[in-house]
C-alpha atoms as a PDB file:
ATOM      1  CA  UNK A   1     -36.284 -44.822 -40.859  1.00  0.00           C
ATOM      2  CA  UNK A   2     -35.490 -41.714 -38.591  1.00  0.00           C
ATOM      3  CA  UNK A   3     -32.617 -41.584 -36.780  1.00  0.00           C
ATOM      4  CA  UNK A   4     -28.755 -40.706 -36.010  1.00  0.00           C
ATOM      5  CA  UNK A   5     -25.748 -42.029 -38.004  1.00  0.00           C
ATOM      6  CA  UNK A   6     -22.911 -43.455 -36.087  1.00  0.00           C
ATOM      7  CA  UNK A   7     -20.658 -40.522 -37.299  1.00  0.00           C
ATOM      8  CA  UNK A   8     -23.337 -38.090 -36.179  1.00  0.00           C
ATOM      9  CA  UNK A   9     -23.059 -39.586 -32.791  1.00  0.00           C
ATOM     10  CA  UNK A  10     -19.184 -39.666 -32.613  1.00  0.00           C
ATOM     11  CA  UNK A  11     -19.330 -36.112 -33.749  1.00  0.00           C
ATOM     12  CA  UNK A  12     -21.822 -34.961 -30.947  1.00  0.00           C
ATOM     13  CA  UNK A  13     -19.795 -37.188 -28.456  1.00  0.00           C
ATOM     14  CA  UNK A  14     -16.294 -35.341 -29.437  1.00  0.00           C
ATOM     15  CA  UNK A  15     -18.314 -31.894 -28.491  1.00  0.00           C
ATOM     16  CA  UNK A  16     -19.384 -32.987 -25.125  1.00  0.00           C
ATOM     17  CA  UNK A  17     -16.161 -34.568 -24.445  1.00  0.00           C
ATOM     18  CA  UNK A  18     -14.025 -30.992 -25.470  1.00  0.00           C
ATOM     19  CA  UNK A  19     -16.536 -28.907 -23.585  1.00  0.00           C
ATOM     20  CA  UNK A  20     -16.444 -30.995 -20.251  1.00  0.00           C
ATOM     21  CA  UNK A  21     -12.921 -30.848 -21.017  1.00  0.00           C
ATOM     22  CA  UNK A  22     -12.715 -27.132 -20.577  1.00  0.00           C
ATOM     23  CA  UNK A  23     -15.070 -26.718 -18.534  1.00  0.00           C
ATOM     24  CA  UNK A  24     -13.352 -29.295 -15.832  1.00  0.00           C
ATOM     25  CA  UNK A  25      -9.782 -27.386 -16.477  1.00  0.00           C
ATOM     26  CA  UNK A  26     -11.715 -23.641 -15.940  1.00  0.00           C
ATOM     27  CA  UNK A  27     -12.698 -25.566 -12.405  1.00  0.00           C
ATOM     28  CA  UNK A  28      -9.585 -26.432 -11.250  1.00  0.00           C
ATOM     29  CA  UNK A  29      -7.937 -23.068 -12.385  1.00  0.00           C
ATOM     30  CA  UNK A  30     -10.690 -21.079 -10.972  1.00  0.00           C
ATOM     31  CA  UNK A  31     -10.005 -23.823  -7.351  1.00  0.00           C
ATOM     32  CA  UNK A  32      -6.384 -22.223  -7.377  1.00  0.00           C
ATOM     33  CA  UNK A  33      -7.446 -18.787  -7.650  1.00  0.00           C
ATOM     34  CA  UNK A  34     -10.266 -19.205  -4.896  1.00  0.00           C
ATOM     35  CA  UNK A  35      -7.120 -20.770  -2.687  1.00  0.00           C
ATOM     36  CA  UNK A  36      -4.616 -17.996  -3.353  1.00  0.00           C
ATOM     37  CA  UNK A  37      -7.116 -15.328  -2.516  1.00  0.00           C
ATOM     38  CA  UNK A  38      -8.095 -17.164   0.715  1.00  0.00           C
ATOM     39  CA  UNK A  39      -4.290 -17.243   1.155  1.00  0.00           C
ATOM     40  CA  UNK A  40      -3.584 -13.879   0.679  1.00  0.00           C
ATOM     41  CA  UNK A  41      -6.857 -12.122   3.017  1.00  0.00           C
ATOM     42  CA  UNK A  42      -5.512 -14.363   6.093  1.00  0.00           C
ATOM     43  CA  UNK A  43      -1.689 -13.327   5.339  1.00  0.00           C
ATOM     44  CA  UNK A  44      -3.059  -9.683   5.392  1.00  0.00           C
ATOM     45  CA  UNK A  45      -4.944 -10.558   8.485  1.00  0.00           C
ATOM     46  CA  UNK A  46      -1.618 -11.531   9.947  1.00  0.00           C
ATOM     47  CA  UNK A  47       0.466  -8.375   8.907  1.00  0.00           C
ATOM     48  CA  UNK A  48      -2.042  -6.048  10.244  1.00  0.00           C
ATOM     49  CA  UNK A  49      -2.240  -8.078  14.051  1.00  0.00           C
ATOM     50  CA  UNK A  50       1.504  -7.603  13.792  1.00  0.00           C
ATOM     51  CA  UNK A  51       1.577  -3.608  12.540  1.00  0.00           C
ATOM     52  CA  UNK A  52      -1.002  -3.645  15.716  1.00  0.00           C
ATOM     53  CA  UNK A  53       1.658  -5.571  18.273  1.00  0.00           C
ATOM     54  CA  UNK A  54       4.250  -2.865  17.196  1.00  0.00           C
ATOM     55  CA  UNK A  55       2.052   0.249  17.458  1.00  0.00           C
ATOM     56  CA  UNK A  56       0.661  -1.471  20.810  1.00  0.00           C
ATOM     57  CA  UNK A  57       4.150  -1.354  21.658  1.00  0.00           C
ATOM     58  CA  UNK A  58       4.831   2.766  21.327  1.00  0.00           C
ATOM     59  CA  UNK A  59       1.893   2.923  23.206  1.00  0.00           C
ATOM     60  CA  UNK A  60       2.961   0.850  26.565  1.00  0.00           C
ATOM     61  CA  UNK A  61       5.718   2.407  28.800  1.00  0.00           C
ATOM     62  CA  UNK A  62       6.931  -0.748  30.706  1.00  0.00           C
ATOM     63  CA  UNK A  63      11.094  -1.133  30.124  1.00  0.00           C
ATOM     64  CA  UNK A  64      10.313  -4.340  28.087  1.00  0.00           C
ATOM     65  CA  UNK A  65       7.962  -2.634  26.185  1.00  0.00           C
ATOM     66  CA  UNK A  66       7.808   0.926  25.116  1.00  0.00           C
ATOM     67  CA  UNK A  67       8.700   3.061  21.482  1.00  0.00           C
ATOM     68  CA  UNK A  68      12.237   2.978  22.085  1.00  0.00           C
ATOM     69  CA  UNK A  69      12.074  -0.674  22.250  1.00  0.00           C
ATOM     70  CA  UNK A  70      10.620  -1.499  18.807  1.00  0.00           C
ATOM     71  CA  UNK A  71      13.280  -0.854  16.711  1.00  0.00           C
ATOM     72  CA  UNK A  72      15.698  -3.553  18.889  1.00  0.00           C
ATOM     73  CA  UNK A  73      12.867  -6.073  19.183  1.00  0.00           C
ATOM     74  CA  UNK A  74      11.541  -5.808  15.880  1.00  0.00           C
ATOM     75  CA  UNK A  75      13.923  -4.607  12.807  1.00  0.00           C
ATOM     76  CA  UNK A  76      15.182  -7.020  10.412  1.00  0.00           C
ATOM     77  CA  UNK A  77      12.930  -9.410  12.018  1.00  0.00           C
ATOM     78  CA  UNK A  78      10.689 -12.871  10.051  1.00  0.00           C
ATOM     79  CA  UNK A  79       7.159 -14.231  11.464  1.00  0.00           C
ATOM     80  CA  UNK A  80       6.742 -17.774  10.560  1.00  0.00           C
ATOM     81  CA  UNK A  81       3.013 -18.113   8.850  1.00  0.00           C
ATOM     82  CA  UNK A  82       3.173 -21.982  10.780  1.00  0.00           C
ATOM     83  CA  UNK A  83      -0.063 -20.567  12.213  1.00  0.00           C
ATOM     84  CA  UNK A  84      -1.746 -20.402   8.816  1.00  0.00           C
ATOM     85  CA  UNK A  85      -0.250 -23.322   7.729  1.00  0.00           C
ATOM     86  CA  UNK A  86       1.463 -21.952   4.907  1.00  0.00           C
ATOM     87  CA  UNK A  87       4.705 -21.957   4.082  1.00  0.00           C
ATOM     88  CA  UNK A  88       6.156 -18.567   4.029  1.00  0.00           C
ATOM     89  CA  UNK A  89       7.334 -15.679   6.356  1.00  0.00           C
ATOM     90  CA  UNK A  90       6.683 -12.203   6.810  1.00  0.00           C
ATOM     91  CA  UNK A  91       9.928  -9.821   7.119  1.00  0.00           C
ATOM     92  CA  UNK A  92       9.753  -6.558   9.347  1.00  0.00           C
ATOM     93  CA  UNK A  93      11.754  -3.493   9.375  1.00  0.00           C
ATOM     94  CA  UNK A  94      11.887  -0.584  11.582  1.00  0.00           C
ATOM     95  CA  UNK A  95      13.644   2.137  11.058  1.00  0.00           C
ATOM     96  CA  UNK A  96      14.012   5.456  12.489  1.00  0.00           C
ATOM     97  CA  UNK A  97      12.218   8.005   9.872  1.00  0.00           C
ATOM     98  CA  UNK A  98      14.449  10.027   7.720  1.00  0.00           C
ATOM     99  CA  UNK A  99      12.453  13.282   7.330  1.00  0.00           C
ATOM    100  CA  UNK A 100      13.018  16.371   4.871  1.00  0.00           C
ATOM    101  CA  UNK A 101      14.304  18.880   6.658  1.00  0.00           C
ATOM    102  CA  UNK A 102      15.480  17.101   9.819  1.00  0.00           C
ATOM    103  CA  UNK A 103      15.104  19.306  12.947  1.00  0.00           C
ATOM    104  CA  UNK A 104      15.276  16.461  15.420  1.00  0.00           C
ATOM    105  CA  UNK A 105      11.268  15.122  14.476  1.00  0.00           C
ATOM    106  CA  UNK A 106      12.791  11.881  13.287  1.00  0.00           C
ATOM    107  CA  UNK A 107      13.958  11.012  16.544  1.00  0.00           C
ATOM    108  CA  UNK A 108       9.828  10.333  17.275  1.00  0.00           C
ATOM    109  CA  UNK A 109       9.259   8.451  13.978  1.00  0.00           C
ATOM    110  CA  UNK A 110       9.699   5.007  13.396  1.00  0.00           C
ATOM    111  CA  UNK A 111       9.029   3.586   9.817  1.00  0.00           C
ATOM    112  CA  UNK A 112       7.571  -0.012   9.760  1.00  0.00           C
ATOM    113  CA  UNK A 113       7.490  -2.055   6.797  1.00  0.00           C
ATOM    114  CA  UNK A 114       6.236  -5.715   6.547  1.00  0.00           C
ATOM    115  CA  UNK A 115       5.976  -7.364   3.685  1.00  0.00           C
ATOM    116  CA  UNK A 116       5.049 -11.134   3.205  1.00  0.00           C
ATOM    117  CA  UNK A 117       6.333 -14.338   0.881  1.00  0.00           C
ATOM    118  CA  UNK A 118       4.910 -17.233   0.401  1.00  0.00           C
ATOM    119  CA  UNK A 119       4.777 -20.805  -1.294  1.00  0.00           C
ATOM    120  CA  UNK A 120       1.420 -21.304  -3.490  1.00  0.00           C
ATOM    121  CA  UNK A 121       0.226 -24.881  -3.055  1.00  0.00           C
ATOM    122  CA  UNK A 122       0.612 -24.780  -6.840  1.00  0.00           C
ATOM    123  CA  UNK A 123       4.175 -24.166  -5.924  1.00  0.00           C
ATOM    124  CA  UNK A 124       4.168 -20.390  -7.037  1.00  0.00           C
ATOM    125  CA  UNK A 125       6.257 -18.422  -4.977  1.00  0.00           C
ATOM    126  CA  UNK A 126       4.496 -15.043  -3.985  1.00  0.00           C
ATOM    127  CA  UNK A 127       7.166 -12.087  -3.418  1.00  0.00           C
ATOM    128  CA  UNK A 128      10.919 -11.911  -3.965  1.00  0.00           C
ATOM    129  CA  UNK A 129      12.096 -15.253  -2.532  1.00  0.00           C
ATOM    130  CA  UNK A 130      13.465 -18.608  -3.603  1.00  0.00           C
ATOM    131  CA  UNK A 131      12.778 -22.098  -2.012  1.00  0.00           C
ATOM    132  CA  UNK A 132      15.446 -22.568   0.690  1.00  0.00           C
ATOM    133  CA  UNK A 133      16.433 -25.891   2.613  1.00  0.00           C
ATOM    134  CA  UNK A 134      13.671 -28.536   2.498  1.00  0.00           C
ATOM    135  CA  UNK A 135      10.974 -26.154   0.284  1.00  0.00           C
ATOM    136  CA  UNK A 136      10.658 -23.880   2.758  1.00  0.00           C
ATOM    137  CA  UNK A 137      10.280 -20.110   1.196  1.00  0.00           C
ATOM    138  CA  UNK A 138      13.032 -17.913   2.157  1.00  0.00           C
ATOM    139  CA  UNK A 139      13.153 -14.161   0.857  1.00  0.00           C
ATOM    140  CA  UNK A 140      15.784 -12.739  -1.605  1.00  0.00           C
ATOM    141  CA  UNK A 141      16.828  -9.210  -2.653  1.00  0.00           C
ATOM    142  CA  UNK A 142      17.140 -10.729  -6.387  1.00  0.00           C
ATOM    143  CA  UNK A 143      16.436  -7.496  -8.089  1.00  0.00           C
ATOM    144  CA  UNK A 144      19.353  -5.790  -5.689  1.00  0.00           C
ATOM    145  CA  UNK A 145      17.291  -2.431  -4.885  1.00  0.00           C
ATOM    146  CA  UNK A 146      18.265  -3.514  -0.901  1.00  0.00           C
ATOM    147  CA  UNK A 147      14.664  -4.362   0.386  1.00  0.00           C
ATOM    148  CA  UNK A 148      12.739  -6.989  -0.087  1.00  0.00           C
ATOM    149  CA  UNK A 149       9.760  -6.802  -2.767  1.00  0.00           C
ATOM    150  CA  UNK A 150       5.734  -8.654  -2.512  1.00  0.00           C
ATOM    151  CA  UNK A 151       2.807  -7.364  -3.887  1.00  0.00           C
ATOM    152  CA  UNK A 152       1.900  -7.474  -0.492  1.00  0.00           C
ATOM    153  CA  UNK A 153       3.619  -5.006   1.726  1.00  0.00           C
ATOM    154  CA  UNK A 154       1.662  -3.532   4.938  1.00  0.00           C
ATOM    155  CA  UNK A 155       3.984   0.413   5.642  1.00  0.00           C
ATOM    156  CA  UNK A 156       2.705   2.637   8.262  1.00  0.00           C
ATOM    157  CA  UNK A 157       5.025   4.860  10.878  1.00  0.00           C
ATOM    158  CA  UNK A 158       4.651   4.450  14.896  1.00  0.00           C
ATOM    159  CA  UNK A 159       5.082   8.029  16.492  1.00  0.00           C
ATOM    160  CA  UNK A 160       6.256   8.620  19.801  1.00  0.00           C
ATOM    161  CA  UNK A 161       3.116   9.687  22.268  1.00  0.00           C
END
């Protein structure tokens, strides 16, 4: 008689079951990764629409909105991501540009900075920032260098026109 043994069988059964088994956990790692990239273009999306607000701003020259107005209505400021339904902020800060060699120039420079946090669904927090009240993310200078730190960070300066 041809044929399998029983321990044959149990021994090609074991294989199937441990290579389902990884391949199963490599989908649902790889289902994370595809979500945190997703995460991170539309965050990006949302820094640069705000980098374009500002510069909008130096361009207009209403007394609401105009370059001298950016630094008030915008330094030390946080966007709520609510819109992307994530839950994290983006912090802004303007700041008048400190030039080498001075001569007055900085006076028509404004450095922006945004950078962005975030909660992973995963629960990974992306950027320098803890879980405040009720989850929410909340960013923290833990490393003490006086800004706050992401690997994503949008800088760009807005010159007077």
């Amino acid at each position: 008689m041809k044929g399998y043994t029983l321990i044959e069988i149990m021994l090609v059964s074991v294989i199937i079951v441990v290579v389902l088994t990884g391949v199963l956990s490599l989908q649902i790692w790889s289902s994370g990764v595809q979500a945190s990239a997703r995460h991170a273009s539309r965050v990006l999306a949302l820094m640069r629409t705000e980098m374009e607000e500002i510069k909008e701003t130096a361009r207009m020259s209403t007394p609401a909105r105009n370059f001298d107005t950016i630094i008030p209505t915008y330094n030390n400021t946080d966007v709520s991501f609510a819109p992307l339904n994530l839950n994290g902020i983006m912090h802004i800060n303007a700041s008048q540009a400190n030039l080498a060699g001075g001569g007055g120039a900085e006076a028509n420079l404004i450095d922006i900075r945004i950078v962005a946090g975030w909660v992973e669904t995963n629960g990974n927090i992306i950027g320098e920032g803890i879980r405040g009240g009720a989850g929410n993310f909340q960013f923290q200078d833990t490393n003490g260098n006086g800004q706050f730190d992401s690997p994503y960070v949008l800088i760009s300066a807005v010159a007077r026109r």
